[in-house]
Protein backbone atom coordinates (compact mmCIF):
# COMPACT_ATOMS: atom_id res chain seq x y z
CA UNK A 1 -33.97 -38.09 29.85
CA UNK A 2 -34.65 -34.49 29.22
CA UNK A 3 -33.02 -33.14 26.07
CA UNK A 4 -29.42 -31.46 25.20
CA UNK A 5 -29.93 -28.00 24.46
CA UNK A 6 -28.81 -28.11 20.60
CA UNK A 7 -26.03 -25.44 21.12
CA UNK A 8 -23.70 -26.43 18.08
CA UNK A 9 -26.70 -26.21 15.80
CA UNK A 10 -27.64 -22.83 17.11
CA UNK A 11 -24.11 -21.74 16.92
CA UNK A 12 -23.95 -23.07 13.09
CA UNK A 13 -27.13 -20.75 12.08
CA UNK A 14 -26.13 -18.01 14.15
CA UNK A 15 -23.99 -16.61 11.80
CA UNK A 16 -26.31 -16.63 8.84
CA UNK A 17 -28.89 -14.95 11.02
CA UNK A 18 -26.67 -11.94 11.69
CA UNK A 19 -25.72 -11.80 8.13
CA UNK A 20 -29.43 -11.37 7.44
CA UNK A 21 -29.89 -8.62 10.16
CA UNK A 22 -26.39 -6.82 9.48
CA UNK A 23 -27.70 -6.72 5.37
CA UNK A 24 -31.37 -5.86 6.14
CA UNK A 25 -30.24 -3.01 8.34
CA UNK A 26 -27.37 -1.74 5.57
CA UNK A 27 -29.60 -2.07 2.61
CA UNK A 28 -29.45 0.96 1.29
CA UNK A 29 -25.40 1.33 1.48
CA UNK A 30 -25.54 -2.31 -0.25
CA UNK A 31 -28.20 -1.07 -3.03
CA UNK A 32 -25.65 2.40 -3.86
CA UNK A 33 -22.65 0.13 -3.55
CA UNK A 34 -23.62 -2.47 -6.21
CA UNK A 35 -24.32 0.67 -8.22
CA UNK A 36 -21.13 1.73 -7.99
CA UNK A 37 -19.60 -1.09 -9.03
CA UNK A 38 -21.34 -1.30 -12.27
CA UNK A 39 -19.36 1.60 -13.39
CA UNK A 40 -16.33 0.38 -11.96
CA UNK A 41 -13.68 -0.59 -14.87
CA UNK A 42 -13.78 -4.18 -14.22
CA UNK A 43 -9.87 -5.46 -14.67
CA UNK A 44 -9.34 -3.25 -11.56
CA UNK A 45 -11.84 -4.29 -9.36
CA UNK A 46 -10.15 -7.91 -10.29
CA UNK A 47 -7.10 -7.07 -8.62
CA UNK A 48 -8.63 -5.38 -6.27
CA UNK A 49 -10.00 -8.85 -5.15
CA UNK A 50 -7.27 -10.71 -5.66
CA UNK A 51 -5.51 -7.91 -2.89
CA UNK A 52 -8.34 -9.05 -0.62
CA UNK A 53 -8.12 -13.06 -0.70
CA UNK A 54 -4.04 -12.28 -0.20
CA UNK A 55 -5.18 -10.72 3.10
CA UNK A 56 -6.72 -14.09 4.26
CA UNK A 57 -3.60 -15.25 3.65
CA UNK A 58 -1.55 -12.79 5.17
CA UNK A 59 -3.47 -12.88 8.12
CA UNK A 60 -2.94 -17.02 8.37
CA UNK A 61 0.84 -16.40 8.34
CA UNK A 62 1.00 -13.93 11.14
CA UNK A 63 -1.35 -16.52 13.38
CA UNK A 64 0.92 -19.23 12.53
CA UNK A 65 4.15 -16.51 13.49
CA UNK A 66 2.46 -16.04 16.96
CA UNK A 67 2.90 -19.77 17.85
CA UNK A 68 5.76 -22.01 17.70
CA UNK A 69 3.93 -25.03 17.01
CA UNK A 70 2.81 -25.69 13.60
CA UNK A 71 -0.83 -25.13 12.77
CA UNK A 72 -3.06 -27.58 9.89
CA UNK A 73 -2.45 -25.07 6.90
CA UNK A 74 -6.26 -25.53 5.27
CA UNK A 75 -7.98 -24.89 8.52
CA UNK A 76 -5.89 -22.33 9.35
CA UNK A 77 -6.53 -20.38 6.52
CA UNK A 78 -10.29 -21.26 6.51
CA UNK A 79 -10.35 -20.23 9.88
CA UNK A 80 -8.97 -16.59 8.84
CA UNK A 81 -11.55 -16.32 5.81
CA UNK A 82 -14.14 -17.28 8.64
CA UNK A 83 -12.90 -14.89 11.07
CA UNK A 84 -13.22 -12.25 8.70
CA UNK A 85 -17.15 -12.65 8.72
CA UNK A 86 -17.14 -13.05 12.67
CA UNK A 87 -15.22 -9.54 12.79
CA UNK A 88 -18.32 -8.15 10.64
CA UNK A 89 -20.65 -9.30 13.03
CA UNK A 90 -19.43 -8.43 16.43
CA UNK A 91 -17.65 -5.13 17.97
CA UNK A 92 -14.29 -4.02 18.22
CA UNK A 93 -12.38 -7.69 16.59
CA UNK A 94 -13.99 -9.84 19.31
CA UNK A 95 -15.53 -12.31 16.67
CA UNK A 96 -11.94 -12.80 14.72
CA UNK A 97 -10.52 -12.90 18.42
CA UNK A 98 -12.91 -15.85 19.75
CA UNK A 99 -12.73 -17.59 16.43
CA UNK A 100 -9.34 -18.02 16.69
CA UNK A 101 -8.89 -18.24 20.27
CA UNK A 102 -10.84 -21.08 19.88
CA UNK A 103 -9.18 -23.22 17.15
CA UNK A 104 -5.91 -23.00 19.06
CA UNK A 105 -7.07 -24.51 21.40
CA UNK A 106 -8.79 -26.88 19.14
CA UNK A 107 -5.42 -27.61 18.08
CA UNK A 108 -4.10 -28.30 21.47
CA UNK A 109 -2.55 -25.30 22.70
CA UNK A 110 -3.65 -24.60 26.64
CA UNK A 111 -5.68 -21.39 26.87
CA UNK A 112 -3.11 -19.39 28.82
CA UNK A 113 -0.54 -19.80 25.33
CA UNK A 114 -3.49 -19.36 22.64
CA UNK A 115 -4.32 -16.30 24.67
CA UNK A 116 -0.77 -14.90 24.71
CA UNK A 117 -0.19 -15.82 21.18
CA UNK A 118 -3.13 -13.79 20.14
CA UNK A 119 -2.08 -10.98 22.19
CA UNK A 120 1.13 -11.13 20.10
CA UNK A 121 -1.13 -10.89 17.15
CA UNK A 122 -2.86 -7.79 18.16
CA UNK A 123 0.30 -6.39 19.07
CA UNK A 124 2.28 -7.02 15.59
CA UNK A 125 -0.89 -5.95 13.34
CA UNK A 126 -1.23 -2.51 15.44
CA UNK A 127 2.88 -2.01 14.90
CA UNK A 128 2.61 -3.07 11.45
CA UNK A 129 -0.13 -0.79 10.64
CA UNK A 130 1.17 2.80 12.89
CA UNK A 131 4.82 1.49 10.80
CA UNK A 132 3.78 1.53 7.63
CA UNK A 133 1.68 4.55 8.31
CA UNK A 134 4.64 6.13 9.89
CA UNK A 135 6.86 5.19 6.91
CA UNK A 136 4.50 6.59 4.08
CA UNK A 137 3.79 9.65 5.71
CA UNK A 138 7.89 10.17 6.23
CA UNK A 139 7.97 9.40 2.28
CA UNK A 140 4.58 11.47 1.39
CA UNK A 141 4.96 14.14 3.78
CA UNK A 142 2.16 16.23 2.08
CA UNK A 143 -0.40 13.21 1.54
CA UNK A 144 -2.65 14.03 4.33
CA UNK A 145 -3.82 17.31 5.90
CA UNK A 146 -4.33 16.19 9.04
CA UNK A 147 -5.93 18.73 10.36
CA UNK A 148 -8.64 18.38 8.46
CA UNK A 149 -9.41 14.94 9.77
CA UNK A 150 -10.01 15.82 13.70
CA UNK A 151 -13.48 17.70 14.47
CA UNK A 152 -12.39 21.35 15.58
CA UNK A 153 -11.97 20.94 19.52
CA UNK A 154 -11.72 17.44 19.26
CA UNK A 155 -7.75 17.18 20.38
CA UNK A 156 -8.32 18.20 23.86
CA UNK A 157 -10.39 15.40 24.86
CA UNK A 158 -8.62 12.93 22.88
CA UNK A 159 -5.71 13.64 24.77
CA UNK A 160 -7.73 13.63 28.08
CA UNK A 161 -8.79 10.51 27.48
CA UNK A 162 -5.35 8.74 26.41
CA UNK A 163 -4.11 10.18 29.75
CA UNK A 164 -6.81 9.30 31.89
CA UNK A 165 -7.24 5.54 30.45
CA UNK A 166 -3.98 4.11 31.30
CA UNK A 167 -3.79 6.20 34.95
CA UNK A 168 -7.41 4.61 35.48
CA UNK A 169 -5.87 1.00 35.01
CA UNK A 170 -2.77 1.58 36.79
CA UNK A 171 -5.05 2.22 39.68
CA UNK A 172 -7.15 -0.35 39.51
CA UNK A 173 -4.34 -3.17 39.07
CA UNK A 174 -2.98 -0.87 42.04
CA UNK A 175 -6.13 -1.51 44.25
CA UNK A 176 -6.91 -5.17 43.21
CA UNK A 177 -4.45 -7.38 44.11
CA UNK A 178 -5.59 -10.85 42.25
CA UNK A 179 -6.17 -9.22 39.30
CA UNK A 180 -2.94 -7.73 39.18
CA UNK A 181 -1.24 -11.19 40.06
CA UNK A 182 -3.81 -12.35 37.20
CA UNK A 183 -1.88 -9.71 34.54
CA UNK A 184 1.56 -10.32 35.68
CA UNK A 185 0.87 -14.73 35.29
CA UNK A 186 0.00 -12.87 31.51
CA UNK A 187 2.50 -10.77 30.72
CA UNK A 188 5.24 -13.60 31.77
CA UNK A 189 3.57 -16.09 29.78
CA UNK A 190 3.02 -13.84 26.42
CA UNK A 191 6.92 -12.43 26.94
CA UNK A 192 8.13 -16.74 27.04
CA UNK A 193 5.88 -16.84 24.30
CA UNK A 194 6.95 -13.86 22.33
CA UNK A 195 10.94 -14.60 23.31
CA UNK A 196 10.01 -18.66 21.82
CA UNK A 197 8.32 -17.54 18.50
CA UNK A 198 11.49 -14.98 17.87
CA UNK A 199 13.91 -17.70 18.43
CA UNK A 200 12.87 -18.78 15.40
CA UNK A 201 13.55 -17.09 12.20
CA UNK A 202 10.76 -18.30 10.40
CA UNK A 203 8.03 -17.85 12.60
CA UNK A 204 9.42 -14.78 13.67
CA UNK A 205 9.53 -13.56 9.62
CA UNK A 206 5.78 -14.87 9.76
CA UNK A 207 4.69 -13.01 12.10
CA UNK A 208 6.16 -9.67 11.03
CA UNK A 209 6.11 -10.15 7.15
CA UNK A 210 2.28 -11.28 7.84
CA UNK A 211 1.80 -7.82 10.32
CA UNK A 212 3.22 -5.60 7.52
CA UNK A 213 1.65 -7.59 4.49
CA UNK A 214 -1.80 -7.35 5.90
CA UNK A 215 -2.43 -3.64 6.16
CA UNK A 216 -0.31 -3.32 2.40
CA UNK A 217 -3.07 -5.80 0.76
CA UNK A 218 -5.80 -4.07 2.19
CA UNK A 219 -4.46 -0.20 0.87
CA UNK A 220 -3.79 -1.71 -2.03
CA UNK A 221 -7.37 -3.19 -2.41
CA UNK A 222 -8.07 0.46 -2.00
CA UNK A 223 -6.26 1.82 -4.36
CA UNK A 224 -7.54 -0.15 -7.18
CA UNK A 225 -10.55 0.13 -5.98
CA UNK A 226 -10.27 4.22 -6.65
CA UNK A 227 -8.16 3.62 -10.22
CA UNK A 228 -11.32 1.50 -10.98
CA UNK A 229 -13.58 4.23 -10.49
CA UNK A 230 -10.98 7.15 -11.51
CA UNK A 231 -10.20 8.75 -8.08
CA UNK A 232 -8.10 11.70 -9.11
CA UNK A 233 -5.66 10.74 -6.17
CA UNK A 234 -1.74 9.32 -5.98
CA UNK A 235 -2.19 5.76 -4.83
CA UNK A 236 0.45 6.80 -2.03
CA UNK A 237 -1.99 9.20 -0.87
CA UNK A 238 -5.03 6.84 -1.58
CA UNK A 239 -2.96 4.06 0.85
CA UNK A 240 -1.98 7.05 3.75
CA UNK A 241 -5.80 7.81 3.74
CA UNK A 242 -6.68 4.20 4.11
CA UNK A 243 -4.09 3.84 7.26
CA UNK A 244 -4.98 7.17 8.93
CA UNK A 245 -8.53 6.34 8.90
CA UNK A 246 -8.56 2.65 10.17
CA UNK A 247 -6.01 3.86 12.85
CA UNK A 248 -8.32 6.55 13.77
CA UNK A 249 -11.34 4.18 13.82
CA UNK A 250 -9.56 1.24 15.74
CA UNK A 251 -11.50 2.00 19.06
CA UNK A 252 -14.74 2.70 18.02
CA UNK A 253 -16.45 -0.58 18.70
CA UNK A 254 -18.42 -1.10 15.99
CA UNK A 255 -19.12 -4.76 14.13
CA UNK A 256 -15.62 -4.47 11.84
CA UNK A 257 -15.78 -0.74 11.83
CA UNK A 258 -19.64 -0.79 9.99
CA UNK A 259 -20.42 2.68 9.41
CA UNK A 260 -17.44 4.28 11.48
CA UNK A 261 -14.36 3.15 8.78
CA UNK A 262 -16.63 3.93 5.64
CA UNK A 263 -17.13 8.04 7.06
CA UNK A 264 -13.46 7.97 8.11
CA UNK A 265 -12.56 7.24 4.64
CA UNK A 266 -14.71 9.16 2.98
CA UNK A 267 -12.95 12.16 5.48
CA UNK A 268 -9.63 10.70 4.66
CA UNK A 269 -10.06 10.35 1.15
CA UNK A 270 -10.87 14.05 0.91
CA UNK A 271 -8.41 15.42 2.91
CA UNK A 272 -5.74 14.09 0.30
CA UNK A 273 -7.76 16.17 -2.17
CA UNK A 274 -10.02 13.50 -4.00
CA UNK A 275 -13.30 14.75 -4.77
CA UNK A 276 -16.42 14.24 -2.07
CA UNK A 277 -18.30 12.45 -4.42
CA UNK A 278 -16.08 10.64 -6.16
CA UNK A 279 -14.25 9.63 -2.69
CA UNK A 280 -17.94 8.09 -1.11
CA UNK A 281 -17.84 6.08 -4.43
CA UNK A 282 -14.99 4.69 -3.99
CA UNK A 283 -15.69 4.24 -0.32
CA UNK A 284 -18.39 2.10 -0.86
CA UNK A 285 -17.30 0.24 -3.64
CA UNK A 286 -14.57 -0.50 -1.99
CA UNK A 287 -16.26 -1.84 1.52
CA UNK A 288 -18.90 -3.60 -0.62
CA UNK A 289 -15.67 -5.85 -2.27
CA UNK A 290 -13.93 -6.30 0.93
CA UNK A 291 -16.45 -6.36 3.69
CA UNK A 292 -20.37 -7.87 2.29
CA UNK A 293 -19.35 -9.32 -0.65
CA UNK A 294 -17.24 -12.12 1.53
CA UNK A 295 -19.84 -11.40 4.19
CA UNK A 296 -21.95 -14.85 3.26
CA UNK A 297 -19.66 -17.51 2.43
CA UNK A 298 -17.49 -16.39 5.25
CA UNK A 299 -20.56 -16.64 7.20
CA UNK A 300 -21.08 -20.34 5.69
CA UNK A 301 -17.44 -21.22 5.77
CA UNK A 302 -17.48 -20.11 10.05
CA UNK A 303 -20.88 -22.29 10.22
CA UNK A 304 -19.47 -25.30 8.73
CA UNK A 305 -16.40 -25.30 11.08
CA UNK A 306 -18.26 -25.50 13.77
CA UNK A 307 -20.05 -28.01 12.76
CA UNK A 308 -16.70 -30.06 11.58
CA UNK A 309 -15.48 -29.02 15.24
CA UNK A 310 -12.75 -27.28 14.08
CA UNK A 311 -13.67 -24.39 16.20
């Protein structure tokens, strides 16, 4: 008998081998990071990563407040610590997306749900983020120059394209008739989903405690990041700079934003009057803590659940 292609083993190294290639091809933003952090004063880097590993745990509770059934607590939270590294490694969320897509329905739920309750995920971490954006800029009203953070020119074709994408896929649904019976079988399965998880109070305070608690962490990571390294900045202005310029970056598919969130910041970080050099400092201390340092184990941790079949 001919062989099994040995996909589960392939899929368990994969992730180390992308690690390898994502680090080789980053060196140099690795090598001035680490630098960075040796002049960092160390008790706020510490909370700084304690802000981070709360994240994995936000993000666990606003999974678990997308679906009414209960998920296995350990895994799940494994599962988000893996995810992270996944999100690293491919563009635009899709590794976080298929890593969890997968261990709902590792935990029984049929595809058509898991997909709907991640669509309710997407949903309440985009709302959480534009709210508490929204709300900090209402309370900071001077934190940001905005202006400063669109390339001169730049608005006209933004708002081309946010025209032009929706009327493009209202005509397509128009045109193609199964795959516009194909989004409606969606939508009415995601809105009995979304109606089930908010008739109940606790998932429901998952899901949106979670979607608020996760983009607060992360700022917040941020912010000690720049006390650490003595960013002349208010930390309300350090956290608006953080929102604006991971909303900004949200479409640009890059693996987890790579190179697209760290020159947002560094814009962002400026434009609330922090110093250029001082704000790329903090910039890549601060993505070196959050993003490579959990880059491996997550890698590991994502390698090992496949091989447990967890995902």
């Amino acid at each position: 008998m001919p062989r099994r292609f040995p996909v589960r083993r392939v899929l368990c190294v994969l992730p180390l081998l992308l690690v390898a290639v994502v680090a080789v091809r980053h060196r140099s933003v690795l090598a001035e990071g680490f630098g960075h952090l040796a002049t960092a004063r160390w008790p706020w880097l510490l909370a700084a990563a304690g802000a981070t590993c709360l994240t994995w745990v936000a993000a666990a509770c606003t999974r678990q407040g997308a679906v009414v059934e209960r998920l296995p607590r350990r895994r799940l939270l494994a599962t988000q610590f893996a995810a992270g590294a996944a999100n690293h490694l491919l563009p635009t969320g899709l590794g976080a997306s298929a890593v969890n897509l997968r261990f709902m329905t590792v935990c029984g739920l049929p595809l058509a749900r898991s997909s709907a309750a991640l669509a309710l995920y997407l949903l309440a971490e985009s709302v959480g983020r534009v709210a508490l954006l929204g709300a900090l800029l209402i309370a900071f009203p001077g934190a940001l120059r905005l202006g400063t953070l669109l390339p001169e020119g730049a608005a006209g074709p933004l708002l081309v394209v946010a025209v032009a994408v929706p009327a493009v896929a209202a005509g397509v649904l128009a045109l193609v008739p199964r795959l516009r019976a194909a989004v409606a079988s969606f939508l009415r399965t995601a809105l009995g989903e979304a109606r089930s998880v908010h008739g109940r109070p606790a998932r429901a305070l998952a899901l949106w405690g979670g979607a608020l608690a996760f983009p607060a962490l992360q700022a917040s990571a941020l912010v000690l990041v720049g006390r650490s390294l003595g960013l002349p900045v208010p930390a309300a202005h350090m956290a608006v700079a953080y929102l604006a310029a991971t909303v900004a970056v949200a479409l640009v598919p890059t693996p987890g934003g790579i190179g697209s969130v760290e020159a947002a910041l560094v814009v962002a970080l400026v434009a609330t009057g922090g110093p250029a050099a001082v704000a790329t400092a903090v910039v890549l201390a601060f993505r070196l803590l959050t993003v490579w340092l959990p880059l491996l184990p997550g890698a590991l941790t994502l390698a090992a659940l496949v091989r447990m079949r967890v995902i």
